[in-house]
Protein backbone atom coordinates (compact mmCIF):
# COMPACT_ATOMS: atom_id res chain seq x y z
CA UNK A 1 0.00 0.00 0.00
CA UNK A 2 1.14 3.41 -1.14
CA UNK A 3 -0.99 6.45 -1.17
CA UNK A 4 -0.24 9.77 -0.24
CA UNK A 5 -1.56 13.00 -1.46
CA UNK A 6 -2.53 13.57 -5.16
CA UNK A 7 -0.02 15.61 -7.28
CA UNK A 8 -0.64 18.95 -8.06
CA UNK A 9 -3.71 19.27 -10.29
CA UNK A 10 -3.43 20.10 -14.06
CA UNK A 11 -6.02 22.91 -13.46
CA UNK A 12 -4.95 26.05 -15.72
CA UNK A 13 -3.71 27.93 -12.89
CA UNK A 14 -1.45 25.25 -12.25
CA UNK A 15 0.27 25.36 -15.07
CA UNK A 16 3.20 25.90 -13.64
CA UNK A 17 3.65 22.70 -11.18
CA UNK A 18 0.51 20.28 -12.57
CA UNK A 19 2.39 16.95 -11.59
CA UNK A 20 4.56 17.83 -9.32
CA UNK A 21 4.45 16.08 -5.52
CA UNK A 22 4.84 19.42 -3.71
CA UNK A 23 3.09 18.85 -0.39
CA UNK A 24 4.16 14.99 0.21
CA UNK A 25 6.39 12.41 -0.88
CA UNK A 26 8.18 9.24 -0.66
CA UNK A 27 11.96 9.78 -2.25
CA UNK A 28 14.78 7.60 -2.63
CA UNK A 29 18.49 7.78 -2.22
CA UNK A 30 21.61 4.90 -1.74
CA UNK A 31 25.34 5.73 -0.99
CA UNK A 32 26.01 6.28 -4.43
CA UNK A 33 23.18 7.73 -6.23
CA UNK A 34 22.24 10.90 -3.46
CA UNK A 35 20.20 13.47 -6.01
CA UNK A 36 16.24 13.40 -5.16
CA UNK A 37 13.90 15.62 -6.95
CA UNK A 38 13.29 19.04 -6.43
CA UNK A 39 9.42 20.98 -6.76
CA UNK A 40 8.85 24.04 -7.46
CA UNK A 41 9.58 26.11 -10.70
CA UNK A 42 12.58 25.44 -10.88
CA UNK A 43 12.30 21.99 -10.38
CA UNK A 44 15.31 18.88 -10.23
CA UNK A 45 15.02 15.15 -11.62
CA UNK A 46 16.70 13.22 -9.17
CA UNK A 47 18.49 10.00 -9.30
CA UNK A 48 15.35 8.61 -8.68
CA UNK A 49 11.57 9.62 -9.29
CA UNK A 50 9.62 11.03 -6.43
CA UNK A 51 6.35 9.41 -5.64
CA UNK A 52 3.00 10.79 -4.70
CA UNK A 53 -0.60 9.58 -4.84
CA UNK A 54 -2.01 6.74 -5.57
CA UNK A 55 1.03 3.52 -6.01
CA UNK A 56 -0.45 0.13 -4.58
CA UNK A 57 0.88 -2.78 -6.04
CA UNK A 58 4.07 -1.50 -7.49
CA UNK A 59 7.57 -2.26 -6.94
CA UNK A 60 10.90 -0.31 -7.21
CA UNK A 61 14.33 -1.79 -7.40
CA UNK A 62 17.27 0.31 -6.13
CA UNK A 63 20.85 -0.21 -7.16
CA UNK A 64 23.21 -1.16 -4.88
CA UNK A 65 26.96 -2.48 -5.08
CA UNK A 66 28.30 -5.61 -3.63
CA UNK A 67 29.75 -3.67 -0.41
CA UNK A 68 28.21 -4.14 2.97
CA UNK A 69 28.50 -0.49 4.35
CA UNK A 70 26.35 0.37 1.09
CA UNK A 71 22.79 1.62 2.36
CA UNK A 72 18.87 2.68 0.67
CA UNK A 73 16.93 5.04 2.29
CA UNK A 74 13.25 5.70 1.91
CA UNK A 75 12.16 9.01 2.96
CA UNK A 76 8.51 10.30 3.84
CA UNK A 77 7.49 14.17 3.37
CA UNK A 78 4.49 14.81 4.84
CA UNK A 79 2.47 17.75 5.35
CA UNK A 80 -1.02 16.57 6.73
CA UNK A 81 -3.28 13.64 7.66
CA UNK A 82 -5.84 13.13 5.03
CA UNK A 83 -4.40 10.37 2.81
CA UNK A 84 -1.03 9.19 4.60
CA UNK A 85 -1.40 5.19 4.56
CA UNK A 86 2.24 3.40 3.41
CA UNK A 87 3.11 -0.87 4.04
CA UNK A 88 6.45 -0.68 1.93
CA UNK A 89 7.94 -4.63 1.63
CA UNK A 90 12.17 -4.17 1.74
CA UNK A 91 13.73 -7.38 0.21
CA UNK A 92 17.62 -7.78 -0.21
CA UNK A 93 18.54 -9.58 -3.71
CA UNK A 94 21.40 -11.50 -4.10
CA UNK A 95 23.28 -10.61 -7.11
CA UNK A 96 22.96 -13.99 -8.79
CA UNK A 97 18.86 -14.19 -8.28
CA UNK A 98 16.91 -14.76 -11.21
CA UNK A 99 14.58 -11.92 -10.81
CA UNK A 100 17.55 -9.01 -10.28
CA UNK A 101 17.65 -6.84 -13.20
CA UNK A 102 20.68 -8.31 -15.49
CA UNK A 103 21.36 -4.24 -16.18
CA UNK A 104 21.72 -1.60 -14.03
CA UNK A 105 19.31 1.64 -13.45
CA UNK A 106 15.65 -0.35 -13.46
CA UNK A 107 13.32 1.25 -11.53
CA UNK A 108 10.94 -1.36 -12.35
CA UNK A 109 11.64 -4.94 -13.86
CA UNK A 110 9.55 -7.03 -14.86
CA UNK A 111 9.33 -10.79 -15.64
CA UNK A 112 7.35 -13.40 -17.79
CA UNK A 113 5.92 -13.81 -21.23
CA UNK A 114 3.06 -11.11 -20.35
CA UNK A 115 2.71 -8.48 -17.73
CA UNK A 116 1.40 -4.78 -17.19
CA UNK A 117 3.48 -1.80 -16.96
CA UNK A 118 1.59 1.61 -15.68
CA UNK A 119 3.17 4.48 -14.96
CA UNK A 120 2.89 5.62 -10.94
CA UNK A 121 -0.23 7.28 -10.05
CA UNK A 122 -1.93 5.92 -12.74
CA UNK A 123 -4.58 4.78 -10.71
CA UNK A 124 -4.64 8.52 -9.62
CA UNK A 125 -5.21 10.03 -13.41
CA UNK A 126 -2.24 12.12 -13.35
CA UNK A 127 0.94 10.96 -13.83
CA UNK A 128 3.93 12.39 -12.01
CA UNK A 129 6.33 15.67 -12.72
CA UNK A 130 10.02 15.23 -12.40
CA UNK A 131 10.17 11.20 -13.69
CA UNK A 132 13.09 10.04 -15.33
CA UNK A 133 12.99 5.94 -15.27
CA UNK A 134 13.08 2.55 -16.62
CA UNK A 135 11.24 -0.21 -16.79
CA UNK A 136 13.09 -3.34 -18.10
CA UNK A 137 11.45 -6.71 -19.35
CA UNK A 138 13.54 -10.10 -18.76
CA UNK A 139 13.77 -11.39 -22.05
CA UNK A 140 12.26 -14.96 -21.69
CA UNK A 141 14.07 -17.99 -23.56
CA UNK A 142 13.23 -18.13 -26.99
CA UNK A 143 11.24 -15.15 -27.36
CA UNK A 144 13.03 -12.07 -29.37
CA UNK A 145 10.44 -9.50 -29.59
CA UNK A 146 8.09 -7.61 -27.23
CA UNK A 147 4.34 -5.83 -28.10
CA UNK A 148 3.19 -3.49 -25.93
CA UNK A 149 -0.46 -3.20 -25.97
CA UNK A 150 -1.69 0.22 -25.09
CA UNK A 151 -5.44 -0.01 -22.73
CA UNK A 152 -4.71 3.73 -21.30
CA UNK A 153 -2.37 6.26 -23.35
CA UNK A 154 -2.30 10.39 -22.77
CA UNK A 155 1.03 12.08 -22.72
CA UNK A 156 0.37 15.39 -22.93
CA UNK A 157 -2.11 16.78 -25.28
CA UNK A 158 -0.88 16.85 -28.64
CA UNK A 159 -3.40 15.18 -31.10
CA UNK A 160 -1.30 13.24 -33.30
CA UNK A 161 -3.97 13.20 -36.00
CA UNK A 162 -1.98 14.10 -38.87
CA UNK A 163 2.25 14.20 -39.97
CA UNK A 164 2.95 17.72 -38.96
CA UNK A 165 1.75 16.97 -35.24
CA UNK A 166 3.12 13.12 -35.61
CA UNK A 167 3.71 12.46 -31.73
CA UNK A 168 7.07 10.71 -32.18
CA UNK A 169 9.80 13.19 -32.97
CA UNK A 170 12.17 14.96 -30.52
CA UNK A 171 10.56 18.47 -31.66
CA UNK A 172 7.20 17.22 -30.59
CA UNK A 173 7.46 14.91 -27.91
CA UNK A 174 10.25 17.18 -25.81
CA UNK A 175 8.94 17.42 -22.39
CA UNK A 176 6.44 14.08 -21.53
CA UNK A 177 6.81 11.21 -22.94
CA UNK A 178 8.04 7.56 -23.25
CA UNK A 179 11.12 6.04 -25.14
CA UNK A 180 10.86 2.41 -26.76
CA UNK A 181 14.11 1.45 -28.59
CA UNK A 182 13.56 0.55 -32.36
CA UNK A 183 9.73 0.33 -32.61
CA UNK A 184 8.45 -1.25 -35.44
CA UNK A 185 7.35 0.88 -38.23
CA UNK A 186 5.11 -1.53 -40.53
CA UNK A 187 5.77 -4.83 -40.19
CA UNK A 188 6.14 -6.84 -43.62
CA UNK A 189 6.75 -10.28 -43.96
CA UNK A 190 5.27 -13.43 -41.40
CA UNK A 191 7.34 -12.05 -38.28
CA UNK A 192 8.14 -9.03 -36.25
CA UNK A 193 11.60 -9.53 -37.03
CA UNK A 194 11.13 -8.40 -40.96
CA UNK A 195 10.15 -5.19 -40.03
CA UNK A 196 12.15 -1.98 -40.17
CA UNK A 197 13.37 -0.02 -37.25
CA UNK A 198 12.05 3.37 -37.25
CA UNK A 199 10.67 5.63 -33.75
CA UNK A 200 11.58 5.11 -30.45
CA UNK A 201 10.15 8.43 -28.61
CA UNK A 202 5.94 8.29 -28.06
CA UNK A 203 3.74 11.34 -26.60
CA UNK A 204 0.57 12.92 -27.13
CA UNK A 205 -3.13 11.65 -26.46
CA UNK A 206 -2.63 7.92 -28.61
CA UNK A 207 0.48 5.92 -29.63
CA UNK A 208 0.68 4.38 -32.75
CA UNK A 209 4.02 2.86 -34.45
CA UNK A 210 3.89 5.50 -37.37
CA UNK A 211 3.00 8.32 -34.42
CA UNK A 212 -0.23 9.39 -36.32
CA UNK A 213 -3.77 7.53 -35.05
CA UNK A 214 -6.64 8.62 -34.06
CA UNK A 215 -6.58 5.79 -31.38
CA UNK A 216 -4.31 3.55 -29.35
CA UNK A 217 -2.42 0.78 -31.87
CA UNK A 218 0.07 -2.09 -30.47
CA UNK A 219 3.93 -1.19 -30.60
CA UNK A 220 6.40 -3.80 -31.54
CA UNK A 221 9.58 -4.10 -31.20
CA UNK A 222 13.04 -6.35 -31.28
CA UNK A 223 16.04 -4.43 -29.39
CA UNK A 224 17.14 -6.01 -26.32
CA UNK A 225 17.29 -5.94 -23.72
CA UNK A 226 13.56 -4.79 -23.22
CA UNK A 227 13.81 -1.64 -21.51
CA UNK A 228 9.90 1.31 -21.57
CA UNK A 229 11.74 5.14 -20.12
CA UNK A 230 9.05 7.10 -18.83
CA UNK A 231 10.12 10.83 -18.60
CA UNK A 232 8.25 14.20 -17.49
CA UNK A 233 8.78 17.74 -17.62
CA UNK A 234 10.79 18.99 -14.54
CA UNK A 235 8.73 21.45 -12.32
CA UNK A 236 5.25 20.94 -14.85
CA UNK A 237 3.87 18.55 -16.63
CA UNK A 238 2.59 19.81 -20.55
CA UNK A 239 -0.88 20.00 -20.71
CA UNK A 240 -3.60 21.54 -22.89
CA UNK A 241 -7.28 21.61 -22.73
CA UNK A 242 -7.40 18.51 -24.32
CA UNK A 243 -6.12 15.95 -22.48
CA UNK A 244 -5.85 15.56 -18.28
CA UNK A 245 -2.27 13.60 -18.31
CA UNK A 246 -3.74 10.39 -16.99
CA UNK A 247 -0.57 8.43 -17.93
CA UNK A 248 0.03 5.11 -19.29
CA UNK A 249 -1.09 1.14 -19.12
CA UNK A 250 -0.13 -1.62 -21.03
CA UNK A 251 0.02 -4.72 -21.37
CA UNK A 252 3.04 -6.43 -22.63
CA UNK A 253 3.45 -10.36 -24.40
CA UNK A 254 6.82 -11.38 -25.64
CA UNK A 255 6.86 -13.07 -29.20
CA UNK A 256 8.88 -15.85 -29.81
CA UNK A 257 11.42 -15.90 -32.60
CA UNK A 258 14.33 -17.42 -34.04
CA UNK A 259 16.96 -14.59 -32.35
């Protein structure tokens, strides 16, 4: 159980810190990696993400060296009674387990054939201000490729509806958005491994492959190891009248291949 008070609304007058956790907040810091996040307008990233709202269920993996003196601490901010409930689990991985990330800087990792990733505070609507993270996928035996299917998609409130507001470029998608390595522009052939390479960087209020859609379309893709970066602008989110920031859900399935 994680839920502390909402982020910042994206209200107009809050254009200026929609997202951010400003009042409370759980942060994270280990003996090498010492930056947390910083609200207001001008705003940090931090090694890690700052959390706020609305985060049953989820997990985050810290890195940590091999040296006993090395140390994680969780920290609380909290500024007033009405939603403070926490029951954190801390588990110790060995460096040789299975289900320890095979790379380092996973916020999340994930394993099996099919899962769900959701950004934090999803379940709140509004996804969080100052993120900068990964979420890696164990690439199962004999399976080469992942699909992410989209159920829940708005990253800021570009429409994507047509080339010159495609919602995959660097121009476009600069401040909130998500980065999948080598996604799969039109697949030809029988398998996802004949298709060609083409955007990796997703925002706006759908994804699609191409980055134009009118609706949420399955992203494929073959670079390993399977790694989903979720970042955010740094003291605001980017929001329009259009869309309320809600964040992202999908569900993943790894396809099996030849690799």
């Amino acid at each position: 159980t994680l839920i502390l008070t909402q982020p910042t609304s994206t209200a107009t007058a809050n254009k200026a810190s929609a997202g951010q956790c400003a009042t409370e907040k759980l942060t994270f810091k280990t003996t090498a990696q010492t930056a947390v996040p910083a609200t207001g307008t001008t705003g940090t990233q931090g090694d890690y993400p700052y959390l706020c709202g609305t985060n049953t269920g989820y997990h985050s993996y810290l890195d940590l060296s091999c040296t006993t003196t090395d140390e994680a601490t969780l920290t609380f901010t909290l500024e007033d009674s009405t939603l403070n409930q926490w029951k954190i689990k801390v588990t110790q991985l060995s460096c040789s387990d299975p289900y320890v990330s095979s790379q380092q800087g996973c916020f999340q990792y994930h394993t099996g054939q099919t899962g769900t990733i959701q950004s934090y505070n999803y379940a709140g609507s509004i996804q969080l201000a100052a993120t900068d993270y990964k979420n890696c996928i164990r690439q199962e035996e004999g399976y080469c490729c992942i699909e992410y299917i989209p159920t829940a998609f708005t990253l800021g409130p570009i429409a994507c509806a047509a080339a010159a507001t495609r919602c995959t470029s660097a121009s476009t998608c600069s401040e909130d958005y998500i980065l999948i390595p080598g996604v799969i522009n039109g697949v030809g052939g029988t398998t996802a491994e004949t298709g060609t390479s083409s955007y990796d960087r997703f925002c706006g209020t759908y994804i699609s492959p191409t980055g134009v859609s009118a609706s949420n379309t399955p992203v494929t893709t073959c670079d390993v190891p399977f790694e989903l970066s979720h970042r955010t602008g740094v003291s605001a989110l980017n929001f329009g009248a259009t869309t309320a920031q809600v964040g992202y859900s999908f569900t993943y399935r790894q396809l099996p291949g030849n690799c």
